[in-house]
Protein backbone atom coordinates (compact mmCIF):
# COMPACT_ATOMS: atom_id res chain seq x y z
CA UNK A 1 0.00 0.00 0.00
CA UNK A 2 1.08 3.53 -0.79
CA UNK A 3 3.85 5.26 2.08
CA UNK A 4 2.02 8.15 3.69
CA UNK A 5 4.33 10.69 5.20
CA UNK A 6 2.74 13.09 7.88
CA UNK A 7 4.94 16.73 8.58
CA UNK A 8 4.24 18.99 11.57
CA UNK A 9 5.59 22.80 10.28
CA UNK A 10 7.15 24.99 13.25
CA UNK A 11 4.07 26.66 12.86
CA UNK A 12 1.85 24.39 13.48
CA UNK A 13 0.48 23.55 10.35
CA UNK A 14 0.56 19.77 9.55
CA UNK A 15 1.39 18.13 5.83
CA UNK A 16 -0.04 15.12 4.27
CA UNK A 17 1.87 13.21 1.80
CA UNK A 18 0.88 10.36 0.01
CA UNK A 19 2.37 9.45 -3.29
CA UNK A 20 0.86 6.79 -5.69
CA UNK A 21 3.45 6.86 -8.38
CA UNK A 22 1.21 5.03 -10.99
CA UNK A 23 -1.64 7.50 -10.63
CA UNK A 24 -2.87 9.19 -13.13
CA UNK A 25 -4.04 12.36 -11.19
CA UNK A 26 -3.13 14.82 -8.02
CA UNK A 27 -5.07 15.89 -5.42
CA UNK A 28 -5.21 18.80 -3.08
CA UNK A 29 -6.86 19.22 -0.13
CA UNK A 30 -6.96 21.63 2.36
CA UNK A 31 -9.03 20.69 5.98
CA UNK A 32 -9.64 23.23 8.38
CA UNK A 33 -11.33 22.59 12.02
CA UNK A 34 -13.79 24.93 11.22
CA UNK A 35 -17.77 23.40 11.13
CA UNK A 36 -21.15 23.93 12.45
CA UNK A 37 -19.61 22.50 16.06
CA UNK A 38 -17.71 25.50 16.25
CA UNK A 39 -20.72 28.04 16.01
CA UNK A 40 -22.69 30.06 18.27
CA UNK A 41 -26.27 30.14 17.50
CA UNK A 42 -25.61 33.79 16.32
CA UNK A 43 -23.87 32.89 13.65
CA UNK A 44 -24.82 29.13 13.00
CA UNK A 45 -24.38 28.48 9.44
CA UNK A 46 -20.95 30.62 8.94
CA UNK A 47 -18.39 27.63 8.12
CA UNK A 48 -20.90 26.57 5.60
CA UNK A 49 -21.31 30.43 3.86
CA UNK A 50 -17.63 30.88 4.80
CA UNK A 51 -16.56 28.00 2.10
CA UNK A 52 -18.80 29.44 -0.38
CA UNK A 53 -17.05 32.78 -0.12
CA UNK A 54 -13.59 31.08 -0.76
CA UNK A 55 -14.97 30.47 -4.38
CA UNK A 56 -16.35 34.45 -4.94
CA UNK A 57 -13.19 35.99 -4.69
CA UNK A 58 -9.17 36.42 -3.44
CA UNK A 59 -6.86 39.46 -3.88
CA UNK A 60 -5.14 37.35 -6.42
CA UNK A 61 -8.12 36.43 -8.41
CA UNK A 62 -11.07 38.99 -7.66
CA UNK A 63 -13.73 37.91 -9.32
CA UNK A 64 -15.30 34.29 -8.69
CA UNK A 65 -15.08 33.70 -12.87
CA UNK A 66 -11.23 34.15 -12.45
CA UNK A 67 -11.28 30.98 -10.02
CA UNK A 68 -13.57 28.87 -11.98
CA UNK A 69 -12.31 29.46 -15.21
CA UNK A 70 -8.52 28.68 -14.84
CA UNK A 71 -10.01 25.37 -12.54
CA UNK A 72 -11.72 24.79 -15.52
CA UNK A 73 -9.07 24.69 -17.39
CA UNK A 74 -7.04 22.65 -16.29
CA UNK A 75 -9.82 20.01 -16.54
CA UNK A 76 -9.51 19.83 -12.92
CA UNK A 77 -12.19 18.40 -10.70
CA UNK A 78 -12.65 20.78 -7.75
CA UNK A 79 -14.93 21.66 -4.87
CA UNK A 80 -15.61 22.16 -1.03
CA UNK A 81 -17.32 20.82 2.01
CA UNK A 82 -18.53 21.74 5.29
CA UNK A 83 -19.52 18.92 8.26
CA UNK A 84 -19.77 19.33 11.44
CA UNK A 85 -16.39 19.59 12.49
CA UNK A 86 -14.40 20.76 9.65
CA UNK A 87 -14.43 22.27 6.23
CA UNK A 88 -12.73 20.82 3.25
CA UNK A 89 -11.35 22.33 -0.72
CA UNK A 90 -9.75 20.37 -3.17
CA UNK A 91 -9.05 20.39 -6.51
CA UNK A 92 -7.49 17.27 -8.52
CA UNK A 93 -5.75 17.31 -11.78
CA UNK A 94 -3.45 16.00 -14.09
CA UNK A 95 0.06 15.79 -11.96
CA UNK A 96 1.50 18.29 -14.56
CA UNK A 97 -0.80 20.86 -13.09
CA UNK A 98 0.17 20.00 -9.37
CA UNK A 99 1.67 23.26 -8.94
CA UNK A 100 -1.15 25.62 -10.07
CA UNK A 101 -3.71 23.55 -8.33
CA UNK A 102 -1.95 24.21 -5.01
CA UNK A 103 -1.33 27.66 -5.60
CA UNK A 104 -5.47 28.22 -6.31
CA UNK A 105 -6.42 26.34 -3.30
CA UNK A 106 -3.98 27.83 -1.63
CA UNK A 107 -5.28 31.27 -2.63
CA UNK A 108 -8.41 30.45 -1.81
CA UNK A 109 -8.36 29.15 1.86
CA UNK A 110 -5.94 32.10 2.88
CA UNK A 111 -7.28 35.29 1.07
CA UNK A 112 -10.23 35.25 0.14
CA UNK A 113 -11.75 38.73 -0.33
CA UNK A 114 -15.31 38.57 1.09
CA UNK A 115 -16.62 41.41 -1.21
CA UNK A 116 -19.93 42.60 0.66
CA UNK A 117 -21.86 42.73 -2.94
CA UNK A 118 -20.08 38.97 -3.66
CA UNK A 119 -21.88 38.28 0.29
CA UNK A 120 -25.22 39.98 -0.44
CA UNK A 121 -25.50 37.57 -3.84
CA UNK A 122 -24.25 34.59 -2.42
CA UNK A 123 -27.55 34.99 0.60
CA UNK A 124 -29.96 33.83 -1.97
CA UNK A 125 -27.50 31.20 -3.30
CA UNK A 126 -27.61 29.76 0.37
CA UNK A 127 -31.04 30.23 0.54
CA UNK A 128 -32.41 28.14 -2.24
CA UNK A 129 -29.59 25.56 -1.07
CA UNK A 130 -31.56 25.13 2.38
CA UNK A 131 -34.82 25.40 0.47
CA UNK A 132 -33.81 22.31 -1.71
CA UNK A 133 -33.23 20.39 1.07
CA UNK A 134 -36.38 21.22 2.50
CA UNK A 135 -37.84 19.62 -0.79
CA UNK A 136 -35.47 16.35 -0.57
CA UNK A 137 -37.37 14.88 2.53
CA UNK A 138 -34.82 12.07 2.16
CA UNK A 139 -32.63 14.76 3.17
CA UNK A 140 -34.07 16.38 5.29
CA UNK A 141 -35.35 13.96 7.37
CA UNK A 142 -31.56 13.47 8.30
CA UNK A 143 -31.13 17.00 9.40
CA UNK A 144 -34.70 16.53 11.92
CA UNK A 145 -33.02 12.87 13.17
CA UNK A 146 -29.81 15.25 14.46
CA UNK A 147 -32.06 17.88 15.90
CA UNK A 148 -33.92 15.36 17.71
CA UNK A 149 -30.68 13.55 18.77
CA UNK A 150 -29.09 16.68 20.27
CA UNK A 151 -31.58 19.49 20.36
CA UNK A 152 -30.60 23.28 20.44
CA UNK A 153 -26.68 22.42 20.52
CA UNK A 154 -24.52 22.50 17.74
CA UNK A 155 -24.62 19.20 17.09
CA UNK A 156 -28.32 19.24 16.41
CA UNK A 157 -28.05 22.12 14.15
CA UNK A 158 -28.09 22.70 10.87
CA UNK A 159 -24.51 22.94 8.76
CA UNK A 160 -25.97 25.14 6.35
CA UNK A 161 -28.33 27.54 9.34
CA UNK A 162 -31.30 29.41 9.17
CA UNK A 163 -32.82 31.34 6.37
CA UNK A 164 -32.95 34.24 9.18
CA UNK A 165 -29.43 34.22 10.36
CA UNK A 166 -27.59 33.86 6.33
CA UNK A 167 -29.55 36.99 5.48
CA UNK A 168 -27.85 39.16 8.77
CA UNK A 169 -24.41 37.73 8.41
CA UNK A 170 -21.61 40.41 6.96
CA UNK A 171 -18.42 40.95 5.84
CA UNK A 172 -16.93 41.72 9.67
CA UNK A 173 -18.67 38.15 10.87
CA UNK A 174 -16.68 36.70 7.96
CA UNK A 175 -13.08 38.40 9.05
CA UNK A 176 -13.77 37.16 12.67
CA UNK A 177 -14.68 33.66 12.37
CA UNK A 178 -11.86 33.05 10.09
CA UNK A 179 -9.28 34.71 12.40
CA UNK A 180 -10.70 32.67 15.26
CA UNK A 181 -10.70 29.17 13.22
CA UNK A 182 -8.36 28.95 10.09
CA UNK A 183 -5.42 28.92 11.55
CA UNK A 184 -1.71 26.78 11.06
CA UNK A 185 -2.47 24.90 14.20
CA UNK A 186 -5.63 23.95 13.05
CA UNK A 187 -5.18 22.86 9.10
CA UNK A 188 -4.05 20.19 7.20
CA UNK A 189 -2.63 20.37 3.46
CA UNK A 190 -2.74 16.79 2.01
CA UNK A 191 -1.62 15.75 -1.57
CA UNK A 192 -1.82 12.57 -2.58
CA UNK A 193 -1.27 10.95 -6.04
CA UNK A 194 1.61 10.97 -8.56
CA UNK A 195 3.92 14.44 -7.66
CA UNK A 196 7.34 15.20 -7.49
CA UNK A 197 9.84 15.27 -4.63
CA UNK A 198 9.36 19.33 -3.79
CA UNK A 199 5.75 18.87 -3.04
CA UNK A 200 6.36 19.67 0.50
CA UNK A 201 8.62 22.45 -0.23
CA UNK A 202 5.92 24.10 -2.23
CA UNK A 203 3.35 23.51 0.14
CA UNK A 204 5.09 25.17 2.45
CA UNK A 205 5.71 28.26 0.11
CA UNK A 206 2.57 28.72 -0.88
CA UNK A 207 1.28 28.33 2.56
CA UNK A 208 3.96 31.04 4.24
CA UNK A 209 1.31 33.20 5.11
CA UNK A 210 -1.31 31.33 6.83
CA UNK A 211 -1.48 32.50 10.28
CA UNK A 212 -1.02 31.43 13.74
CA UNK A 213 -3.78 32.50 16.55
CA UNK A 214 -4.88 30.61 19.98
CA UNK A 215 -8.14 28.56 18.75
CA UNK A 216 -11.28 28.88 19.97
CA UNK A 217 -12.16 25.28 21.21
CA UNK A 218 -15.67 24.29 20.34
CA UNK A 219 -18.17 22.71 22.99
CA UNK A 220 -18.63 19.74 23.84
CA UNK A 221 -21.99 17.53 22.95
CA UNK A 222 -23.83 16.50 25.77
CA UNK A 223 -25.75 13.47 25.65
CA UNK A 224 -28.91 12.91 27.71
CA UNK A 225 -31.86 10.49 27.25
CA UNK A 226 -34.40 8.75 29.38
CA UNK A 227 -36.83 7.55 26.99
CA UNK A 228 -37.29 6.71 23.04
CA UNK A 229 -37.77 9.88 20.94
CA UNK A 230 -40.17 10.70 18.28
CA UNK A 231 -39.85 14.06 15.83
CA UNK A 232 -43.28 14.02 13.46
CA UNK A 233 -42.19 16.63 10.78
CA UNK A 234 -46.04 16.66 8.51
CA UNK A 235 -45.94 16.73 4.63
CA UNK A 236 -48.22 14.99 2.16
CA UNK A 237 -46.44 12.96 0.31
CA UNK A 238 -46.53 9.59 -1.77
CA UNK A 239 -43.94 7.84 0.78
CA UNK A 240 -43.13 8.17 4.29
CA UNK A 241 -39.27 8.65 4.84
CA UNK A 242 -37.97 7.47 8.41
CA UNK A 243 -34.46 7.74 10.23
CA UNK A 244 -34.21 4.97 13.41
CA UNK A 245 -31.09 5.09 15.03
CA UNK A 246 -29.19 4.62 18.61
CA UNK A 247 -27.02 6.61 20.08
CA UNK A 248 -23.80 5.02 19.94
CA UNK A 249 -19.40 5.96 20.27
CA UNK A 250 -17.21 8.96 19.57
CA UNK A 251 -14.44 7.54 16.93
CA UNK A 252 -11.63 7.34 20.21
CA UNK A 253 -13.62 4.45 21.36
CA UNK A 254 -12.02 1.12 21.27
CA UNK A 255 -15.06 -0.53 19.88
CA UNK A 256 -15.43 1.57 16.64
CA UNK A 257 -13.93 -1.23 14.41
CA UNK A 258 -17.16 -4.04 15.86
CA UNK A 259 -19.38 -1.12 15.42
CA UNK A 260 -18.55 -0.46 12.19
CA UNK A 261 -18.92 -4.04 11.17
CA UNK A 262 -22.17 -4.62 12.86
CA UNK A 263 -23.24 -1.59 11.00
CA UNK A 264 -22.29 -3.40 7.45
CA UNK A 265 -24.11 -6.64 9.12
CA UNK A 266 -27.29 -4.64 9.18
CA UNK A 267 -27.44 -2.56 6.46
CA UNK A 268 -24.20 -2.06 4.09
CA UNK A 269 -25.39 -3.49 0.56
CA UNK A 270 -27.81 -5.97 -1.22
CA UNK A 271 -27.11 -9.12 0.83
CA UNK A 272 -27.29 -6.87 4.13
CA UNK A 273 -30.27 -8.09 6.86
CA UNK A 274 -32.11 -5.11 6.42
CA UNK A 275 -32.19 -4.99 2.50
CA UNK A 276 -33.06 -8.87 2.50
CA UNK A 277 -35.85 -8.21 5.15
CA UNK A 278 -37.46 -5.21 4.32
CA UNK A 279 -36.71 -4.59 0.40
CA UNK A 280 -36.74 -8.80 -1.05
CA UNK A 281 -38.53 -10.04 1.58
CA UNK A 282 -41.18 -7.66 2.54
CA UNK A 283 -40.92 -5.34 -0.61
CA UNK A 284 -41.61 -2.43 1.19
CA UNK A 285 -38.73 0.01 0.14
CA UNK A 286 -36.60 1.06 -2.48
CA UNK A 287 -33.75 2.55 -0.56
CA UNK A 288 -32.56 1.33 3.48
CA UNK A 289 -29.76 0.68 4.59
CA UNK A 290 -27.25 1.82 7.77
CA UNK A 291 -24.77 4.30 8.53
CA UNK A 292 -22.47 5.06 11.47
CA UNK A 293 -21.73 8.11 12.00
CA UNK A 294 -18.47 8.40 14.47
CA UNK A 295 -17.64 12.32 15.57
CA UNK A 296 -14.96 13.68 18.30
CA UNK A 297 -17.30 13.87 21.33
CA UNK A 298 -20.47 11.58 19.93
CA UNK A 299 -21.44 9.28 17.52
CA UNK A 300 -24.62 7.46 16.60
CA UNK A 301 -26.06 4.54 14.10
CA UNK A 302 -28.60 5.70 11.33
CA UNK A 303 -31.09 3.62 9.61
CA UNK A 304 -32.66 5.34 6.21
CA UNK A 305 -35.55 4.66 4.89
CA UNK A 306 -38.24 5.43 2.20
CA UNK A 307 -41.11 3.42 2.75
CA UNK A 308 -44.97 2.83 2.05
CA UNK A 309 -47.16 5.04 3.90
CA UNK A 310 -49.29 2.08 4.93
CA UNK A 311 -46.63 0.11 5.98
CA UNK A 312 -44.60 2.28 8.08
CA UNK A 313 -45.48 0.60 11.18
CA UNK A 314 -44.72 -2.55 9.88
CA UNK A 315 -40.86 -1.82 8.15
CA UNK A 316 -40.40 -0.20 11.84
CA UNK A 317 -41.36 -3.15 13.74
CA UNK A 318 -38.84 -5.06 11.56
CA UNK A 319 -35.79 -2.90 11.91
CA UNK A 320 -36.60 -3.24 15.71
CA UNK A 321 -36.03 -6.86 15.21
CA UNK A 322 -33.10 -7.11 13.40
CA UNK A 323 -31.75 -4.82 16.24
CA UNK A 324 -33.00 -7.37 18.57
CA UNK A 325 -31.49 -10.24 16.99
CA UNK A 326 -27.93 -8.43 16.70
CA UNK A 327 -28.27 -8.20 20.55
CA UNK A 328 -29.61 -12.08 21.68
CA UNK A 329 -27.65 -14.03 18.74
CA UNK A 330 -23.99 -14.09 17.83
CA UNK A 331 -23.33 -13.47 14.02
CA UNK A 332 -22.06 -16.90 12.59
CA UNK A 333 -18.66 -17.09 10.96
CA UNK A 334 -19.69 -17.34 7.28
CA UNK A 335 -21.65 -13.76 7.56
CA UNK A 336 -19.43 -12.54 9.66
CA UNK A 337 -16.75 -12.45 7.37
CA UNK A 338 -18.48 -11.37 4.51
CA UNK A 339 -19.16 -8.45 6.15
CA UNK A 340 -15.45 -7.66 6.62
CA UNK A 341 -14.76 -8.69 2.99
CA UNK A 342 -17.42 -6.38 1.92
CA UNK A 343 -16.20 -3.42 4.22
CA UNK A 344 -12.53 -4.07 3.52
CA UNK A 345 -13.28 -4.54 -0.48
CA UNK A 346 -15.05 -1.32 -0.67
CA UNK A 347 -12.47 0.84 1.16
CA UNK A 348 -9.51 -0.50 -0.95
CA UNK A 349 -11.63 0.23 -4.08
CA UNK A 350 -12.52 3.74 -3.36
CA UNK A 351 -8.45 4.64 -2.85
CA UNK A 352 -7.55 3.64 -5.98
CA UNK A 353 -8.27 7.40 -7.00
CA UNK A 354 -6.10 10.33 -5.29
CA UNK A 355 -9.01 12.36 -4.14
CA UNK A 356 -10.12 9.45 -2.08
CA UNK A 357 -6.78 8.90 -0.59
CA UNK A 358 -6.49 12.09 0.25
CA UNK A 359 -9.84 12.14 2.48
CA UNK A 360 -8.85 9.20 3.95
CA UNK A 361 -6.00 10.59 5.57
CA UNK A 362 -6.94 13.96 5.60
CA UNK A 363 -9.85 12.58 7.49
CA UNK A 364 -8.58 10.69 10.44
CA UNK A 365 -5.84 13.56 10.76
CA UNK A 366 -8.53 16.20 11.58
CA UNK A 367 -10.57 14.30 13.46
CA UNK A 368 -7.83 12.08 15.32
CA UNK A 369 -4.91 13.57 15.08
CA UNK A 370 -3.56 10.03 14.42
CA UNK A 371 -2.91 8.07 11.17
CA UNK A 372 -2.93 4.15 10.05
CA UNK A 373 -2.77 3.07 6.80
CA UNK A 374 -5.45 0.76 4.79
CA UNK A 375 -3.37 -2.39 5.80
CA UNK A 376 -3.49 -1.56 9.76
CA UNK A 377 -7.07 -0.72 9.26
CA UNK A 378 -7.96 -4.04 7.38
CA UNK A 379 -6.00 -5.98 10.38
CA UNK A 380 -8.15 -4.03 12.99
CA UNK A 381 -11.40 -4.59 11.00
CA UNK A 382 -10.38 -9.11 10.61
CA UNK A 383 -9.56 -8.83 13.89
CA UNK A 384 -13.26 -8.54 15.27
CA UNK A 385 -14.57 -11.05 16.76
CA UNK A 386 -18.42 -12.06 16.90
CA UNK A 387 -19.19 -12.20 20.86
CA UNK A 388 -17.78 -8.21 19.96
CA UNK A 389 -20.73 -7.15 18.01
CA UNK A 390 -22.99 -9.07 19.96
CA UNK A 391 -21.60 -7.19 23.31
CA UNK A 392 -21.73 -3.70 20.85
CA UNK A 393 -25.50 -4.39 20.47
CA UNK A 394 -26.52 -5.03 23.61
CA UNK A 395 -24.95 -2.13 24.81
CA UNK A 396 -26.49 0.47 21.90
CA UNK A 397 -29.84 -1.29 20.97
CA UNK A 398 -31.30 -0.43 24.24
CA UNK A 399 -34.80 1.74 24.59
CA UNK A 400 -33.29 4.97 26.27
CA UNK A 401 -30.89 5.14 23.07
CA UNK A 402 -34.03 5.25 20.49
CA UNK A 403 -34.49 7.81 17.94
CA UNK A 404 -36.94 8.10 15.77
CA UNK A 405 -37.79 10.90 12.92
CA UNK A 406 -40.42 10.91 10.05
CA UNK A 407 -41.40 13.02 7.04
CA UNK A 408 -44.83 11.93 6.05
CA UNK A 409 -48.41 12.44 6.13
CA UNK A 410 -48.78 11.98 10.12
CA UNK A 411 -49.48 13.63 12.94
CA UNK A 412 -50.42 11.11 15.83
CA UNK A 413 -47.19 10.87 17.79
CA UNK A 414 -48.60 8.23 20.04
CA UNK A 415 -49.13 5.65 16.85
CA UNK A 416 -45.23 5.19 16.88
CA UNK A 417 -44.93 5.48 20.87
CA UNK A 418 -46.64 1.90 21.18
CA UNK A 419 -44.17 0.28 18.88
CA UNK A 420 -41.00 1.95 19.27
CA UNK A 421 -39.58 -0.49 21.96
CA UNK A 422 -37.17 -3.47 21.84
């Protein structure tokens, strides 16, 4: 598997290098620990319209065209993200263009302009972004699953804000949060794929000018729950979509690697128990499956699904009992390991590409702080035992840990009280 190399600057600022020799493209990225944990409800939403604002505008390139349109080409493939607990922009190219991809993303994480007209435009942009989630109740009934998780802290609130608050943020909010958050101490330049030996020299150039601050920690998530929870969000609609989940381990816990393979037991792909069960058994979905979700402070397991109206009741009562099972029956060998084949396969496919690699390490790093390669991981992961998941179950699929949200045409809160119970 490919050498990664991880440099801490004087500074503070920390460099990611993996080469793949063979590859046939570069990537840059550039993480910041800057997200929607490290808000204030004043200005919730402002690492989201932040990274939009990267793209309208630096002192090199003033004008959001000039960005675009040199990207562009270069045939590069380029973007930015914003999660909870950091923001992400990359762009990925042919390796000949290595150096002018770093030097635009570069640009853009360290000077961007934030033009007050370039602000004032980019408020409807935003705007119609949260409205089109509102429309995507697949979507959105993600967003209600973390509010009813966490409430009114920032882990239960929305990345991308409110409608009210994007339409009051300005150019000074902009200047502040960025002095308080992107920082050396707190960013990570990765590049991974085929490049030469001065990569880290010119990462280091190009990054001379990033600055170094005291950060402003962000707070930490409580957790507190006595009961299962329902949210009821009301909208007509042809299918009712659900989230169930549990609350479950922050990504230091030792158990992550059982968790994360009972999560591919229940619902990762065709031949998972839930797909069986509830899409070729009972036929009534198209889409469910499970996700874990592992963060610094929390973490949780999701399942997703879009089902008949009529049958809600019923698909919920059977994702109950596949928890149940997980909990009273030890996973046999054969499935067992399937599941590990199937988690293992899929991560070793999705780094054959540079952008990939470069999340994967970029991602741990800014979340962890610590690094392993695919092959430690894959020992980790075939190193799980069954009597492990089944002592991971018992522990999450438990009736104070219940969470329950629903888009769909109901309103009787008590209709989902009676069943929600293991």
């Amino acid at each position: 598997m490919e050498k990664f190399n991880k440099i801490t600057l004087e500074n503070g600022l920390r460099i990611i290098i993996v080469p793949k020799p063979d590859s046939l493209s570069t990537t840059v990225l550039v993480l910041v620990e800057a997200g929607s944990k490290y808000e204030t409800k004043e200005i919730n939403g402002i690492s989201h319209f932040l990274e939009h604002m990267c793209f309208k505008g630096t002192k090199k390139r003033p004008r959001a065209i000039d960005i675009a349109s040199e990207l562009d080409s270069l045939g590069a493939s380029y973007n930015a993200f914003t999660s909870q607990e950091y923001t992400g922009y990359y762009a990925k190219a042919q390796p000949k263009h290595f150096d002018k991809i770093l030097d635009i993303i570069s640009d853009m994480y360290l000077n961007p302009v934030f033009d007050q007209n370039e602000i004032n435009k980019e408020r409807g942009v935003i705007v119609e972004e949260i409205n089109m989630y509102e429309d995507l109740p697949m979507r959105r009934v993600q967003q209600l699953f973390l509010n009813l998780l966490y409430g009114d802290q920032p882990a239960g609130w929305d990345i991308a804000g409110s409608k009210e608050i994007i339409k009051e943020l300005n150019r000074e909010d902009f200047l502040k949060y960025k002095k308080n958050h992107y920082l050396a101490s707190s960013t990570i330049a990765v590049v991974s794929g085929k490049f030469d030996d001065e990569a880290v020299g010119k990462i280091k150039s190009f990054f001379s000018g990033i600055k170094t601050n005291k950060k402003i920690p962000k707070i930490k998530t409580k957790e507190f729950q006595e009961n299962p929870q329902i949210l009821l969000k009301y909208k007509e609609s042809d299918q009712a979509h659900l989230v169930l989940g549990v609350r479950a381990y922050d990504i230091f816990d030792k158990r992550k690697y059982a968790f994360q393979v009972l999560v591919n037991i229940l619902g990762s792909g065709m031949s998972s128990r839930l797909f069986q069960k509830i899409r070729d058994e009972m036929g009534a979905a198209y889409y469910i499956r499970a996700e874990a979700d592992l963060f610094t402070d929390h973490g949780y397991l999701a399942v997703f699904a879009g089902v008949d109206n009529k049958r809600i009741e019923e698909v919920i009562k059977a994702i109950l009992e596949e928890f149940r099972k997980l909990s009273q029956k030890a996973v046999d060998e054969k499935e067992l390991q399937k599941s590990k084949d199937h988690l293992l396969g899929n991560l070793m496919l999705s780094l054959e590409t540079s952008d990939e690699l470069a999340s994967f390490y970029g991602g741990q790093e800014i979340l962890t702080k610590k690094l392993i390669g695919p092959d430690e991981l894959a020992q980790k992961i075939q190193a799980v035992k069954a009597e492990e998941i089944m002592a991971v179950a018992k522990d999450i699929f438990q009736n104070n840990k219940l969470n329950l949200a629903i888009i769909g045409p109901f309103k009787d809160k008590n209709r989902f009280e009676k069943i929600l119970t293991l």
